[in-house]
Protein backbone atom coordinates (compact mmCIF):
# COMPACT_ATOMS: atom_id res chain seq x y z
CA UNK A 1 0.00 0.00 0.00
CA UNK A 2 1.20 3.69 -0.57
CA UNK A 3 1.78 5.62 2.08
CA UNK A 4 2.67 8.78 0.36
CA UNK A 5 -0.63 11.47 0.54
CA UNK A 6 -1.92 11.91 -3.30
CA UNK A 7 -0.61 15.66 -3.39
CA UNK A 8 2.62 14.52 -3.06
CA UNK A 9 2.76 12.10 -5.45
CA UNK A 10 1.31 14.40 -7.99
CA UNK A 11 4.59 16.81 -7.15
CA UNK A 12 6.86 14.45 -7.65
CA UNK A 13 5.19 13.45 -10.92
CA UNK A 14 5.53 16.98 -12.07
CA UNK A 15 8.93 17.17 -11.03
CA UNK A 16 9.88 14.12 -13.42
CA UNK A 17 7.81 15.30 -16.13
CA UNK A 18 9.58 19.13 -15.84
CA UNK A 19 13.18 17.68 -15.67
CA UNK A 20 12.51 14.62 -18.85
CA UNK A 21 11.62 17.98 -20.63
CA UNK A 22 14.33 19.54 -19.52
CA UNK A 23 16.63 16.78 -21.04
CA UNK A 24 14.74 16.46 -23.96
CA UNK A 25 14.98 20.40 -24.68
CA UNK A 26 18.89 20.07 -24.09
CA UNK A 27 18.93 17.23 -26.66
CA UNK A 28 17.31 19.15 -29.08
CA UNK A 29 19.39 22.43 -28.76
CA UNK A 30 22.30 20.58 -28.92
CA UNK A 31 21.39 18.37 -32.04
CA UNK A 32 20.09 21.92 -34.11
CA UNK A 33 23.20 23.87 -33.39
CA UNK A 34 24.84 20.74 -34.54
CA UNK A 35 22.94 20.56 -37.94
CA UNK A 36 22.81 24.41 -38.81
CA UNK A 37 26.53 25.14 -37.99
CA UNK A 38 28.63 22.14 -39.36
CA UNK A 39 32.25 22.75 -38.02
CA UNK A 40 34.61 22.80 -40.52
CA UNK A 41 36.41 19.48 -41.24
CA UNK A 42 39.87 21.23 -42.99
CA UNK A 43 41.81 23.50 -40.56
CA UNK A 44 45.24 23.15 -41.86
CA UNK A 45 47.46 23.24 -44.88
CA UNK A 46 48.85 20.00 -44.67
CA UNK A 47 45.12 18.11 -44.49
CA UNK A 48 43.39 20.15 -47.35
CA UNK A 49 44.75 18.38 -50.18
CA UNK A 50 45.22 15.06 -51.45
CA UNK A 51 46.92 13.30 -54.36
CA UNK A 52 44.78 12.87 -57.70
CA UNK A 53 45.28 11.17 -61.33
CA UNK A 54 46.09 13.40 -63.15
CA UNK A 55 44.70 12.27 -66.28
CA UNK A 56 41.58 12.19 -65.20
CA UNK A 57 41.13 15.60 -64.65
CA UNK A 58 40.51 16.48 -68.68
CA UNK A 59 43.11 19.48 -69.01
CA UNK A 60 42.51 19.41 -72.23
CA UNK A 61 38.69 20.56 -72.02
CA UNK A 62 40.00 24.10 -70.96
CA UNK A 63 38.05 26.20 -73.05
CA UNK A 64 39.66 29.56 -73.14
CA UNK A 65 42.81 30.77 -75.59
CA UNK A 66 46.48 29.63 -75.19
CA UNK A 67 47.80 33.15 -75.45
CA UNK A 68 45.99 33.96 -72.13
CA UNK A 69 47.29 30.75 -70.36
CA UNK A 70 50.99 32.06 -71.69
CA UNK A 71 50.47 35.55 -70.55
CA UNK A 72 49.40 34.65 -67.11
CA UNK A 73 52.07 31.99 -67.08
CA UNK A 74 54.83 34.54 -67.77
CA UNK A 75 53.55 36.59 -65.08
CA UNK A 76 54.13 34.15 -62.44
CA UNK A 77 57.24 33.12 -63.89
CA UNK A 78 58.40 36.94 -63.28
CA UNK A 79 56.66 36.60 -60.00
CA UNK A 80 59.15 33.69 -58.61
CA UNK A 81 62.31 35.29 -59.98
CA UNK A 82 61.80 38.27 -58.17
CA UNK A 83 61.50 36.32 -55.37
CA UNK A 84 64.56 35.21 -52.94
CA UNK A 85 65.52 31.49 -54.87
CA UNK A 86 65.61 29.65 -51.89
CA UNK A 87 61.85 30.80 -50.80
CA UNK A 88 60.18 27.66 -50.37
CA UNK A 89 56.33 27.39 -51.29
CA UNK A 90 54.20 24.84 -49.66
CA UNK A 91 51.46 22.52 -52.06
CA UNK A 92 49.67 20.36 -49.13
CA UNK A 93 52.71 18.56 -47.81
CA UNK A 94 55.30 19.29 -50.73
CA UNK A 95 57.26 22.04 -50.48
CA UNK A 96 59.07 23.53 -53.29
CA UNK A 97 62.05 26.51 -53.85
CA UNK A 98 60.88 29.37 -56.13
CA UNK A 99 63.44 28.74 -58.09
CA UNK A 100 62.53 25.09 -59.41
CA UNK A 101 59.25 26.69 -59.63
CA UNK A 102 60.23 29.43 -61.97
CA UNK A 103 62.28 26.80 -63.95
CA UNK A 104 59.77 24.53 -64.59
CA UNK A 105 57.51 27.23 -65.55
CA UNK A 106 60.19 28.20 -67.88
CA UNK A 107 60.05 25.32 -69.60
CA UNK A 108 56.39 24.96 -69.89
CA UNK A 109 56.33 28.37 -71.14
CA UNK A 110 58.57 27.58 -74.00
CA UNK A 111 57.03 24.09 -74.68
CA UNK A 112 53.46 25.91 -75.01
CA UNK A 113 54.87 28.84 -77.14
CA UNK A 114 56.00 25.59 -80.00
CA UNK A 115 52.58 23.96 -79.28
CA UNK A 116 49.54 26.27 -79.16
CA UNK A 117 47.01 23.73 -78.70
CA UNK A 118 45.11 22.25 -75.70
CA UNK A 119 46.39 18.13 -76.37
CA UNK A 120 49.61 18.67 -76.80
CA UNK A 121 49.86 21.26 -73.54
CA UNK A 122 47.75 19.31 -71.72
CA UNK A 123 50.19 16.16 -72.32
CA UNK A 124 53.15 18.07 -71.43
CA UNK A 125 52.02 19.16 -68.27
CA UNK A 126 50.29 15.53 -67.44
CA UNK A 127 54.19 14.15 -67.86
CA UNK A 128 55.58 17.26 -65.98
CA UNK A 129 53.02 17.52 -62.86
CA UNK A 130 51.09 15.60 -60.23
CA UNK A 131 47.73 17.00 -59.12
CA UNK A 132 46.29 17.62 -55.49
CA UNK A 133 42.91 17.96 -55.12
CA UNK A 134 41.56 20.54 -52.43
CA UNK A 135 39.63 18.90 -49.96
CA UNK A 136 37.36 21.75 -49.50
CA UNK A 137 36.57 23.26 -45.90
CA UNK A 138 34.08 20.57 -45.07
CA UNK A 139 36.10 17.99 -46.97
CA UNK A 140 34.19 16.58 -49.57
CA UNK A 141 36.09 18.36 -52.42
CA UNK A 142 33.42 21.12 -53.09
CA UNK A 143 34.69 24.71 -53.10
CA UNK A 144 32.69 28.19 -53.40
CA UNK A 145 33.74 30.40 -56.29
CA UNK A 146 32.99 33.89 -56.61
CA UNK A 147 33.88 36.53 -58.99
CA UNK A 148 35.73 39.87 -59.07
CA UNK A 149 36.97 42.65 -61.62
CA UNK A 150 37.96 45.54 -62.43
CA UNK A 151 35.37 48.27 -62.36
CA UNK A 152 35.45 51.27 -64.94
CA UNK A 153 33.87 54.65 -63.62
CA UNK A 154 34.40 58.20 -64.44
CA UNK A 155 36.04 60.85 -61.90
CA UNK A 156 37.99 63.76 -61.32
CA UNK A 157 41.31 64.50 -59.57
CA UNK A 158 39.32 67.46 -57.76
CA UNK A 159 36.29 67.61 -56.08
CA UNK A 160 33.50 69.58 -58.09
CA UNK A 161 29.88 69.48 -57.07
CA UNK A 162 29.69 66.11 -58.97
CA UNK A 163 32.51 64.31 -57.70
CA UNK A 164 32.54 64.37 -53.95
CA UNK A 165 33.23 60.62 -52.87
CA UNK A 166 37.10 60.31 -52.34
CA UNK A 167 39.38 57.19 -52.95
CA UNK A 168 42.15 57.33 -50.35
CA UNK A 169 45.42 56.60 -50.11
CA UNK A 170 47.17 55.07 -47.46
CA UNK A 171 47.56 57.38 -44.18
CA UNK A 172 50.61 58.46 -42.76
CA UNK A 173 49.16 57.28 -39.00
CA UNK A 174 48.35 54.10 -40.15
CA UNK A 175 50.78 51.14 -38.88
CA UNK A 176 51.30 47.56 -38.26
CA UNK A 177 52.03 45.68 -35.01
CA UNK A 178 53.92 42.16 -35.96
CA UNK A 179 52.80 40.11 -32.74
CA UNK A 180 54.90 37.33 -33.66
CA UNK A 181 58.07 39.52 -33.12
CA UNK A 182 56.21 40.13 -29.69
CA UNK A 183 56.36 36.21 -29.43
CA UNK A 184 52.76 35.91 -29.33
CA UNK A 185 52.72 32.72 -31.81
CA UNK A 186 49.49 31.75 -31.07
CA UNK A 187 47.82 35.30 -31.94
CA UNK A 188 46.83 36.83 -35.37
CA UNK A 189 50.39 37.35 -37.24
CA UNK A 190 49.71 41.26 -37.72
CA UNK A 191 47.38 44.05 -36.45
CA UNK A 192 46.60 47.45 -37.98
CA UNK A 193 46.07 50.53 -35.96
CA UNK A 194 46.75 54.09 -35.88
CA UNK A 195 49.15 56.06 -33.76
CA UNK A 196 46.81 58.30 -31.19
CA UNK A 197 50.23 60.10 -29.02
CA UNK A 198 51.67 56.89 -27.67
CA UNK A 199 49.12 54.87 -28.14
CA UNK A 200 48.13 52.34 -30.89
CA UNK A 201 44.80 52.01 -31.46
CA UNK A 202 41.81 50.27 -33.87
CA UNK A 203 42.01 52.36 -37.16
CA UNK A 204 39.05 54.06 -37.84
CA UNK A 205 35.79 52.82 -39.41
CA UNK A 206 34.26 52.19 -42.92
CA UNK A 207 31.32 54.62 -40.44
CA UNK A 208 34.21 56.89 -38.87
CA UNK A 209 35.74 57.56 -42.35
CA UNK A 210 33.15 57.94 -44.94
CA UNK A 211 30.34 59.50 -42.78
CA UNK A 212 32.44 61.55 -39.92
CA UNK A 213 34.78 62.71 -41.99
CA UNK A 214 37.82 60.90 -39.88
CA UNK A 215 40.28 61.48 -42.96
CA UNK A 216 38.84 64.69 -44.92
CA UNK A 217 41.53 67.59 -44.86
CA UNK A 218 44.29 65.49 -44.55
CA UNK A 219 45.18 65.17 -48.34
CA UNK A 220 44.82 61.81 -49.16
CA UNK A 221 42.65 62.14 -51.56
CA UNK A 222 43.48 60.31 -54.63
CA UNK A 223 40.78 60.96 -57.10
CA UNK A 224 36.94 61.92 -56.81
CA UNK A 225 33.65 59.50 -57.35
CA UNK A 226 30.34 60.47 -58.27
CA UNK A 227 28.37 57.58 -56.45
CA UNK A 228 29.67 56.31 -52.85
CA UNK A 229 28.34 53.04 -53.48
CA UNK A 230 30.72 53.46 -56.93
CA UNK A 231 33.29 53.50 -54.25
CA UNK A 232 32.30 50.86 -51.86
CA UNK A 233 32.78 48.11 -54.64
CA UNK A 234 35.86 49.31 -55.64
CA UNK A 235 37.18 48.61 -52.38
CA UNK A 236 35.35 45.38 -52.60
CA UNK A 237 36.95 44.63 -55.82
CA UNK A 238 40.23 46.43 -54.80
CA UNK A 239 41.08 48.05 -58.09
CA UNK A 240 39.53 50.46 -60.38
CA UNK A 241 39.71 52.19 -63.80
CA UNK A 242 39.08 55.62 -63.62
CA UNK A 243 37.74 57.64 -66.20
CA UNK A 244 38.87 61.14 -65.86
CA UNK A 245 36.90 64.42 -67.35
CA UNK A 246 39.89 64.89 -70.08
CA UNK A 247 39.04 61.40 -71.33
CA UNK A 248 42.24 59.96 -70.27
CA UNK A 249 42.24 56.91 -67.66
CA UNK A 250 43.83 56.45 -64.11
CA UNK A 251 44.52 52.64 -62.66
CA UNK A 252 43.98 52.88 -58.65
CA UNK A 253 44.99 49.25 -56.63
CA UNK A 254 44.59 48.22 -52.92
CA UNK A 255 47.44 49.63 -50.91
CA UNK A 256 46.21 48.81 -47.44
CA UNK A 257 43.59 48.52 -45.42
CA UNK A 258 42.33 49.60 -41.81
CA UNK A 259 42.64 46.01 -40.52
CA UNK A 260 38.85 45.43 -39.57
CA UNK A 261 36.84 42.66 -40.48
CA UNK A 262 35.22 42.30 -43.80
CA UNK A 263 31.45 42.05 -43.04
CA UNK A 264 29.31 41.45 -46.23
CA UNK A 265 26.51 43.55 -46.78
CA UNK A 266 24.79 41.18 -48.96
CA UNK A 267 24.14 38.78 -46.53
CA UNK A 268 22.94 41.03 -44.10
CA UNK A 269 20.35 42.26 -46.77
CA UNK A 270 19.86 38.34 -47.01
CA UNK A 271 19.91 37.90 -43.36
CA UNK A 272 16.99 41.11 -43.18
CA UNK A 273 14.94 39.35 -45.47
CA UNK A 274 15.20 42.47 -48.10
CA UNK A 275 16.66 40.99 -51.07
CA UNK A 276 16.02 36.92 -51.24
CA UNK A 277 19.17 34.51 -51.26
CA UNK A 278 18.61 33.31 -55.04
CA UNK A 279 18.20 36.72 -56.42
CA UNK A 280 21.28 38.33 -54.07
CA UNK A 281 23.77 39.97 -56.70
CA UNK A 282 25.71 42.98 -56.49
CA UNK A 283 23.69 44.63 -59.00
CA UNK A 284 20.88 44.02 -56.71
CA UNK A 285 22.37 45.33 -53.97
CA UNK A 286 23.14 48.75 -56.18
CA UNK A 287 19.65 48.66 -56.96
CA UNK A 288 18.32 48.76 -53.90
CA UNK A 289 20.63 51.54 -52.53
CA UNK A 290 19.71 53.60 -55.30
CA UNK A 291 16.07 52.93 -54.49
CA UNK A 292 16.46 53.69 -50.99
CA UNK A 293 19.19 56.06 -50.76
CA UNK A 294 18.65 56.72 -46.70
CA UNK A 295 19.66 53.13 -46.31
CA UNK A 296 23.42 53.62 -47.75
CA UNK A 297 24.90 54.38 -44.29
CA UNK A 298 23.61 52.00 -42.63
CA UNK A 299 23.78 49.28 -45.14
CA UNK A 300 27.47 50.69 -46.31
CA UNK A 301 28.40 50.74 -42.92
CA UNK A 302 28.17 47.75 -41.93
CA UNK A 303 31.15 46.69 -43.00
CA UNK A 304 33.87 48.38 -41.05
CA UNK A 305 36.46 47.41 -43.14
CA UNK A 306 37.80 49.87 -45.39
CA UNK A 307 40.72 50.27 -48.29
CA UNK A 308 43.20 52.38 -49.03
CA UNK A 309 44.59 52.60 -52.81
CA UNK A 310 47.67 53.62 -54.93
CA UNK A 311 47.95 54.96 -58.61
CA UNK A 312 49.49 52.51 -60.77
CA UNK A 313 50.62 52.74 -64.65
CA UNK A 314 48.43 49.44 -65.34
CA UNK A 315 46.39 47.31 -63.47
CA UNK A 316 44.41 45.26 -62.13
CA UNK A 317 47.57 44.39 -59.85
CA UNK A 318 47.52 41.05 -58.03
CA UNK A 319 48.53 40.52 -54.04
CA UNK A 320 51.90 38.76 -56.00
CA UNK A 321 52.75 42.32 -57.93
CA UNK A 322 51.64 41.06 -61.09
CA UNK A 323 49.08 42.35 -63.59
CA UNK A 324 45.91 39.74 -63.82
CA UNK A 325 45.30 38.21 -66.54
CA UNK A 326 41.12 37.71 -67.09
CA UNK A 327 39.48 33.99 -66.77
CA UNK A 328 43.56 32.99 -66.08
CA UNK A 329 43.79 34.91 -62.31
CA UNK A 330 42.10 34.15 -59.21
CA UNK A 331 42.79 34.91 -55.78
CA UNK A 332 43.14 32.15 -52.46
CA UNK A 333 44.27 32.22 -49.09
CA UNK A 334 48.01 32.21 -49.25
CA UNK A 335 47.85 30.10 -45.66
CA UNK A 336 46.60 27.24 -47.53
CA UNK A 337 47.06 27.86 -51.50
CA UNK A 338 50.38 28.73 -52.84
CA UNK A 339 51.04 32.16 -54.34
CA UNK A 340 51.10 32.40 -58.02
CA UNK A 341 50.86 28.15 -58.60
CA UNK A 342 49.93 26.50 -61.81
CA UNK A 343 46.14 25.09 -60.87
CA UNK A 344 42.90 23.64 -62.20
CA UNK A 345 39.50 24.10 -61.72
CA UNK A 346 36.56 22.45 -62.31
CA UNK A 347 32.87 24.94 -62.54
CA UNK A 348 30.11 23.04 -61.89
CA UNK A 349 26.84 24.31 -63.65
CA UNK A 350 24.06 24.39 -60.24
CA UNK A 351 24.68 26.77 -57.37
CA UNK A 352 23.55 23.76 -55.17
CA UNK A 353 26.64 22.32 -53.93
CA UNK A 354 24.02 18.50 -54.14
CA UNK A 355 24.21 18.83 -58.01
CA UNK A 356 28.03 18.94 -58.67
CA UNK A 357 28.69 15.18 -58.16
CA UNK A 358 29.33 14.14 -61.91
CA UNK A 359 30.96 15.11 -64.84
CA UNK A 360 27.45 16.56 -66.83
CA UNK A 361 27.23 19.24 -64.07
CA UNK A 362 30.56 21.07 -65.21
CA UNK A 363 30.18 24.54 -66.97
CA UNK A 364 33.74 24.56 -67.89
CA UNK A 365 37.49 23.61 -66.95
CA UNK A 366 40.00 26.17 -67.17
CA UNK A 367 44.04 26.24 -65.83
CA UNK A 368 44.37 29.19 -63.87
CA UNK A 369 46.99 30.60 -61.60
CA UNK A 370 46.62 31.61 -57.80
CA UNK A 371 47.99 35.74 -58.47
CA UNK A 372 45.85 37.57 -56.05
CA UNK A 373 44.39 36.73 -52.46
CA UNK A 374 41.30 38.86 -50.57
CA UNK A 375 40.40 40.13 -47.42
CA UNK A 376 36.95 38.09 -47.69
CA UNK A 377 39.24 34.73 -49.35
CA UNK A 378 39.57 32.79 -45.99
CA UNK A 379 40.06 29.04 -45.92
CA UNK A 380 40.15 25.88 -48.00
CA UNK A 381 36.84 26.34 -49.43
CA UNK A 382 36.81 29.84 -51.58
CA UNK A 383 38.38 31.06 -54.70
CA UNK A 384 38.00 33.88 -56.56
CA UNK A 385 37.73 33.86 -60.02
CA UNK A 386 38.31 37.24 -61.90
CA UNK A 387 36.58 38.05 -64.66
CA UNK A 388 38.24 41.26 -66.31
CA UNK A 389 37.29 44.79 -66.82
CA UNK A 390 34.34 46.79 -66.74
CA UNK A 391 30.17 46.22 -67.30
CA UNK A 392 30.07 43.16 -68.83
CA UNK A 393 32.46 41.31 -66.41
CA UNK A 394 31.07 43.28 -63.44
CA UNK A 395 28.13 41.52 -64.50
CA UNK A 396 29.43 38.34 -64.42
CA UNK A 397 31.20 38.21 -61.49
CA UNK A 398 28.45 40.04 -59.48
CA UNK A 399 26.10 36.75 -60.17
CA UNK A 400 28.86 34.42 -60.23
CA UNK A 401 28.54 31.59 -57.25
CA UNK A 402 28.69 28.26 -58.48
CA UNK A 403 30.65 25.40 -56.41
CA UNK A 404 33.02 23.41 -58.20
CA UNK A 405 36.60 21.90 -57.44
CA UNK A 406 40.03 22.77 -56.70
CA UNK A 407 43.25 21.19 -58.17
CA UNK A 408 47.24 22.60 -57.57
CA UNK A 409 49.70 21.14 -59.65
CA UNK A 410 53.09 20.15 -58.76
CA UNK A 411 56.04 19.96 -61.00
CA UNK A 412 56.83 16.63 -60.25
């Protein structure tokens, strides 16, 4: 018989119920998170690639012209002998001198300059390389690509009623802290600041600059925009042709930068539900800035991070000092992709990373050469791909976001 009054029970029944729901509402959190945030599988250089076939990669499908893949060869070739000889460049595990690098570039350059077509190139270098695969960031071999290029807008090299949105160049107060001369090994390699007496501190704002006026009357003023937004994707894009009032043209490239984090405005406009994820471009974001021009500072200025350019004689100029070469260049994260390597990718036609598992899903195959990195580029799974100069490759690139897959090749 039970002793225990019928109140009591009752409590205690309540109690059990409260903490199974408890358990099960712990459960659940902890599976969601789980499913919607998928850590990433690829952390370092060493486990984001592995050995291929090359053979069966098709390198002779590449679908562009041999005097780009020669001009953009040359370039990196120029790239590694201005570099010490001795530099050594890691591919996954391999690691390689500049010097053998430039060589066998040399020699592919000069092979490729006798035989200007696809099977007889793509031979060579099957008999001259190995291929690694990247592995991706979650490690199934899938990569984001993006696209960049070279904008083309008019300006002046004064301000005039029309042209009031400055490109800067780099400040005199702006410096860099190395941390790992401060032995701090396990930090971020570099910060950016500004000196404020004897103190260093955060440079200022996309917000501080731009809408408080943080740099105005200090001459840095390179040349003068008509749209701010016009200036906002430059720095995105990190070069520019300008377009001056005497018809002539001016090539700006990224100098620096204030050190903040890149925040991108066109997911927050995802994220806030005002411009839907399948329809996000970057002319759609220009449209709706025009449309609702009170929205530009908050919108713009949400991404703190903010450029800093230099006039150069031609451009666009890669991170590696060389001029890009369009469809040829694309820029990677130098911590786990090797500046200016020989490499292969592989565009795959859906934007649903599901789709890309065969070889009827691939737009195109194209060798390319890592010549550029970004402040966005972070990781194993991104590469951008640029597209050229002007409208009609700002159009393409501002819509271009298929996956697709990775391959470095190493002189063997």
């Amino acid at each position: 018989m039970n002793s225990e009054l019928p109140g009591t029970i009752r409590s205690k029944n309540r109690i059990f119920a409260g903490l199974a729901l408890i358990f099960v509402l712990i459960l659940f959190i902890e599976y969601s998170c789980v499913r919607r945030v998928p850590p990433p599988v690829i952390t370092t250089r060493e486990k984001a690639f592995k050995k291929v076939d090359i053979k069966k990669l098709s390198l002779k499908a590449d679908d562009f012209s041999v005097s780009s893949f020669i001009t953009a060869l040359e370039r990196s070739i120029s790239y590694y002998r201005k570099v010490p000889p001795n530099r050594i460049y890691h591919f996954g595990q391999y690691s390689i001198k500049a010097s053998q690098l430039a060589d066998t570039y040399e020699s592919l350059k000069d092979y490729a300059h006798l035989n200007r077509s696809w099977p007889t190139i793509a031979n060579y270098i099957e008999d001259h390389f190995e291929a690694l695969k990247c592995k991706g960031l979650r490690g199934d071999g899938k990569l984001l690509f993006t696209g960049y290029y070279e904008p083309r807008v008019s300006g002046s090299l004064k301000k005039t009623s029309k042209f009031s949105y400055p490109l800067y160049s780099l400040p005199d107060d702006l410096v860099y802290v190395d941390l790992i001369s401060f032995g701090l090994k396990d930090s971020k390699r570099r910060l950016t600041g500004r000196l404020d007496g004897r103190t260093v501190k955060p440079y200022f704002t996309r917000h501080e600059i731009d809408f408080e006026g943080k740099l105005a009357g200090k001459k840095l003023e390179l040349v003068w925009l008509e749209d701010i937004v016009d200036c906002f994707f430059i720095h995105v894009q990190g070069s520019a042709e300008i377009v001056l009032r005497n018809g002539s043209t001016m090539s700006v490239n990224y100098a620096g930068s204030n050190g903040r984090p890149y925040k991108s405005i066109g997911a927050l406009l995802i994220n806030e539900g005002i411009i839907p994820r399948e329809k996000m471009s970057m002319e759609a974001i220009y449209q709706y800035l025009h449309s609702y021009p009170s929205e530009i500072e908050r919108i713009l200025s949400y991404n703190p991070s903010y450029v800093f350019f230099r006039k150069v004689k031609n451009g666009p100029v890669g991170s590696i000092g060389v001029i890009l070469t369009p469809k040829r260049s694309v820029a990677a994260d130098p911590k786990f992709f090797p500046p200016g390597a020989l490499s292969f990718i592989k565009i795959c036609k859906s934007e649903d990373r599901n789709l890309c598992n065969n070889e009827n899903s691939v737009a195109f195959r194209r060798l390319v050469f890592i010549q550029d990195r970004g402040g966005a580029i972070k990781g194993p799974g991104r590469i951008d791909y640029y597209w050229g100069k002007g409208k009609e490759a700002g159009n393409i690139a501002g819509s271009f976001k298929p996956w697709g897959e990775f391959y470095i090749l190493v002189p063997r």
